[in-house]
C-alpha atoms as a PDB file:
ATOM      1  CA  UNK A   1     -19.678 -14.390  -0.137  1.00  0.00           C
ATOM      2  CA  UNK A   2     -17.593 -17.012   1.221  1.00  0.00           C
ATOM      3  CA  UNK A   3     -15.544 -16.329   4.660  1.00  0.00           C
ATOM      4  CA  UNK A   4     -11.854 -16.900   5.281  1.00  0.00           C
ATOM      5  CA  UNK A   5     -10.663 -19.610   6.506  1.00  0.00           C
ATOM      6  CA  UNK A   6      -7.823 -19.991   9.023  1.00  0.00           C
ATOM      7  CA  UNK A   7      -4.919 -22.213   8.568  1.00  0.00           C
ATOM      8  CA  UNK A   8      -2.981 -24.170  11.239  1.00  0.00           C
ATOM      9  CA  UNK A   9      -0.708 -20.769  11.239  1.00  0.00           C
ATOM     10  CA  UNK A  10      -3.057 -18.472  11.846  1.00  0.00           C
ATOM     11  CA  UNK A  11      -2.924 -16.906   8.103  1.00  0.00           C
ATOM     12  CA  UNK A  12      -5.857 -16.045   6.315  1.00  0.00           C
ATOM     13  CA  UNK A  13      -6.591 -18.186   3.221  1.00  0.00           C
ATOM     14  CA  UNK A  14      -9.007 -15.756   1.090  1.00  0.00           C
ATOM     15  CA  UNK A  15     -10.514 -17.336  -2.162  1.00  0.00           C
ATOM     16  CA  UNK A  16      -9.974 -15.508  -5.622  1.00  0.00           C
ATOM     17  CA  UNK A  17     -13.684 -13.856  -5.518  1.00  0.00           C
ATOM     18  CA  UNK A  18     -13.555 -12.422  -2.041  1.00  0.00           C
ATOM     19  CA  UNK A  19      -9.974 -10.643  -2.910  1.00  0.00           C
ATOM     20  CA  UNK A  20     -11.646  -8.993  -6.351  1.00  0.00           C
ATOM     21  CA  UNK A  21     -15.000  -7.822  -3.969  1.00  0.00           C
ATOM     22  CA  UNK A  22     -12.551  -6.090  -1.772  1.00  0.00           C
ATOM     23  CA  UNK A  23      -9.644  -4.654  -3.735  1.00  0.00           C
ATOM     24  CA  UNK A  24     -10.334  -1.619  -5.962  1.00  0.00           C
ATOM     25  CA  UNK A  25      -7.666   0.388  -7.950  1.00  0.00           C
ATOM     26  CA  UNK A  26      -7.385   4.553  -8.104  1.00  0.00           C
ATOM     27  CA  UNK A  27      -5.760   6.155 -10.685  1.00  0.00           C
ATOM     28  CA  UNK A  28      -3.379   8.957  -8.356  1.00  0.00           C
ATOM     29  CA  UNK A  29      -0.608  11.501  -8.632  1.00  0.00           C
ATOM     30  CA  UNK A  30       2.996  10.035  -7.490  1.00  0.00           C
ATOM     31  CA  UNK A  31       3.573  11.998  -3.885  1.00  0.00           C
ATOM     32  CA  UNK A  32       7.011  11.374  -5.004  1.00  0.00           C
ATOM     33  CA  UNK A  33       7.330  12.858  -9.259  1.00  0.00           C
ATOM     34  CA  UNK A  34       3.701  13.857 -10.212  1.00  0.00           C
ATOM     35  CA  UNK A  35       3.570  11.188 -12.408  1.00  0.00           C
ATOM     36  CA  UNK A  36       0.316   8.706 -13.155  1.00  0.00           C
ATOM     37  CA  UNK A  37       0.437   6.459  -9.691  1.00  0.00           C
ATOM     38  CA  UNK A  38      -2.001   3.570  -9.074  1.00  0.00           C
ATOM     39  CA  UNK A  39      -3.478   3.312  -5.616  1.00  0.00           C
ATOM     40  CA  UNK A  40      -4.639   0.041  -4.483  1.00  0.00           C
ATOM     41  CA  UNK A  41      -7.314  -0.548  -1.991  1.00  0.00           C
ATOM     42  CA  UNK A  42      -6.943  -3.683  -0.325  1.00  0.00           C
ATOM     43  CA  UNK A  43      -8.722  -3.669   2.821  1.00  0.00           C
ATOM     44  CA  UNK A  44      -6.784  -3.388   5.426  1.00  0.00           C
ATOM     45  CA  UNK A  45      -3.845  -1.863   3.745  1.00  0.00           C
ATOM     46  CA  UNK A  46      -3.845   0.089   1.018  1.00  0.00           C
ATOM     47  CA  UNK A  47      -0.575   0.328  -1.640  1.00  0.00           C
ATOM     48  CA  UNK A  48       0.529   3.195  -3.906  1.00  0.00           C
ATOM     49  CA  UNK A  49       2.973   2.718  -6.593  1.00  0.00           C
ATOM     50  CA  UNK A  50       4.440   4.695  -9.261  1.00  0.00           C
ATOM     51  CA  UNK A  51       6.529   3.041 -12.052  1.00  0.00           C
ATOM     52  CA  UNK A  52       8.098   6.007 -12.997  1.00  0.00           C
ATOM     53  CA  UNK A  53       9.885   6.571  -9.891  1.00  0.00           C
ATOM     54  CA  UNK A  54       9.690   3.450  -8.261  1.00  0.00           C
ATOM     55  CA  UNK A  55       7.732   5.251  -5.489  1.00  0.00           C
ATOM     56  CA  UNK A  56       6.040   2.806  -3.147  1.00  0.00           C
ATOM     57  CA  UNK A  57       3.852   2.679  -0.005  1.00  0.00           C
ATOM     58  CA  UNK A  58       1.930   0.654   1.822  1.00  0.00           C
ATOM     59  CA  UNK A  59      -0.390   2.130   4.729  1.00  0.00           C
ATOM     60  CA  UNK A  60      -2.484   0.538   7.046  1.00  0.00           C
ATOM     61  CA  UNK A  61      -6.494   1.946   6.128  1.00  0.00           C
ATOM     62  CA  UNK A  62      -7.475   1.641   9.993  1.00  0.00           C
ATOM     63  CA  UNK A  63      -4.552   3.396  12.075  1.00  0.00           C
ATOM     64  CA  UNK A  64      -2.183   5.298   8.714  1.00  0.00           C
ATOM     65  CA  UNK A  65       0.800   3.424   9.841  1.00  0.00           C
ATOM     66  CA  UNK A  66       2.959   3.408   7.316  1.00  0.00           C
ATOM     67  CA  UNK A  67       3.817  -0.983   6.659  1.00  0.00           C
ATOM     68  CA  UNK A  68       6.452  -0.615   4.462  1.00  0.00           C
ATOM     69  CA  UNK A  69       7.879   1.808   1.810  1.00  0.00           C
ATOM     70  CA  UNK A  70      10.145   2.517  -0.508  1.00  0.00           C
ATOM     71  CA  UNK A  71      10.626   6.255  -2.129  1.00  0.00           C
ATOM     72  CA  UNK A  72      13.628   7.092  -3.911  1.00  0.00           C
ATOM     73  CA  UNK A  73      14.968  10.718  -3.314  1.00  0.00           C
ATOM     74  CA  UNK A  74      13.517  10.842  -0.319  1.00  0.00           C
ATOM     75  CA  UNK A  75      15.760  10.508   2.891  1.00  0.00           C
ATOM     76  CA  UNK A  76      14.596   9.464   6.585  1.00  0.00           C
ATOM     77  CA  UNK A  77      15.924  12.010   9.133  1.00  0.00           C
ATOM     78  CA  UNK A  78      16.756  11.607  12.488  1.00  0.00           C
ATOM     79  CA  UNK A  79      14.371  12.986  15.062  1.00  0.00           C
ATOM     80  CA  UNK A  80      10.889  12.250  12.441  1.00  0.00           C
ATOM     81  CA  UNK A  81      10.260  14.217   9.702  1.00  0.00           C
ATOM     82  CA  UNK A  82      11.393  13.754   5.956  1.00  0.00           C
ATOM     83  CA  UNK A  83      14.303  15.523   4.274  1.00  0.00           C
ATOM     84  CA  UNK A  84      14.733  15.811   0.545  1.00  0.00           C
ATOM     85  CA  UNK A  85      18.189  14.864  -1.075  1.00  0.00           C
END
């Protein structure tokens, strides 16, 4: 397996064969509608999105820090905690 390289800014440059040995795909229910989700493992983060709802997530695997999301229907809520509309 050839190892990443690092560029002048610090980013990882990771060939095509590498990113297929360590990205896998999961078939998943949407947390969001039910519906058929996919569930990408990409290590470190792994992604869930659901085209029916436009549901996505994106999770760090180490910590479960949520990176970035994006759920329709579902409201943030002062103080933590989510809050359906």
């Amino acid at each position: 397996m050839k190892s990443p390289t690092t560029s002048p800014l610090s980013l990882q440059t990771v060939s095509l064969e590498t990113l297929l040995e360590t990205c896998s795909m999961q078939m998943v229910r949407c947390p969001n509608c039910g519906s058929p989700a996919a569930r990408y493992y990409q290590t470190p983060r792994i992604q869930t999105q659901c085209s029916a709802c436009d549901y996505y997530m994106v999770t760090c695997a180490h910590t479960g820090s949520v990176v970035e999301a994006y759920a329709p229907g579902i409201s943030v809520r002062t103080g933590g905690g989510l809050q359906m509309r």
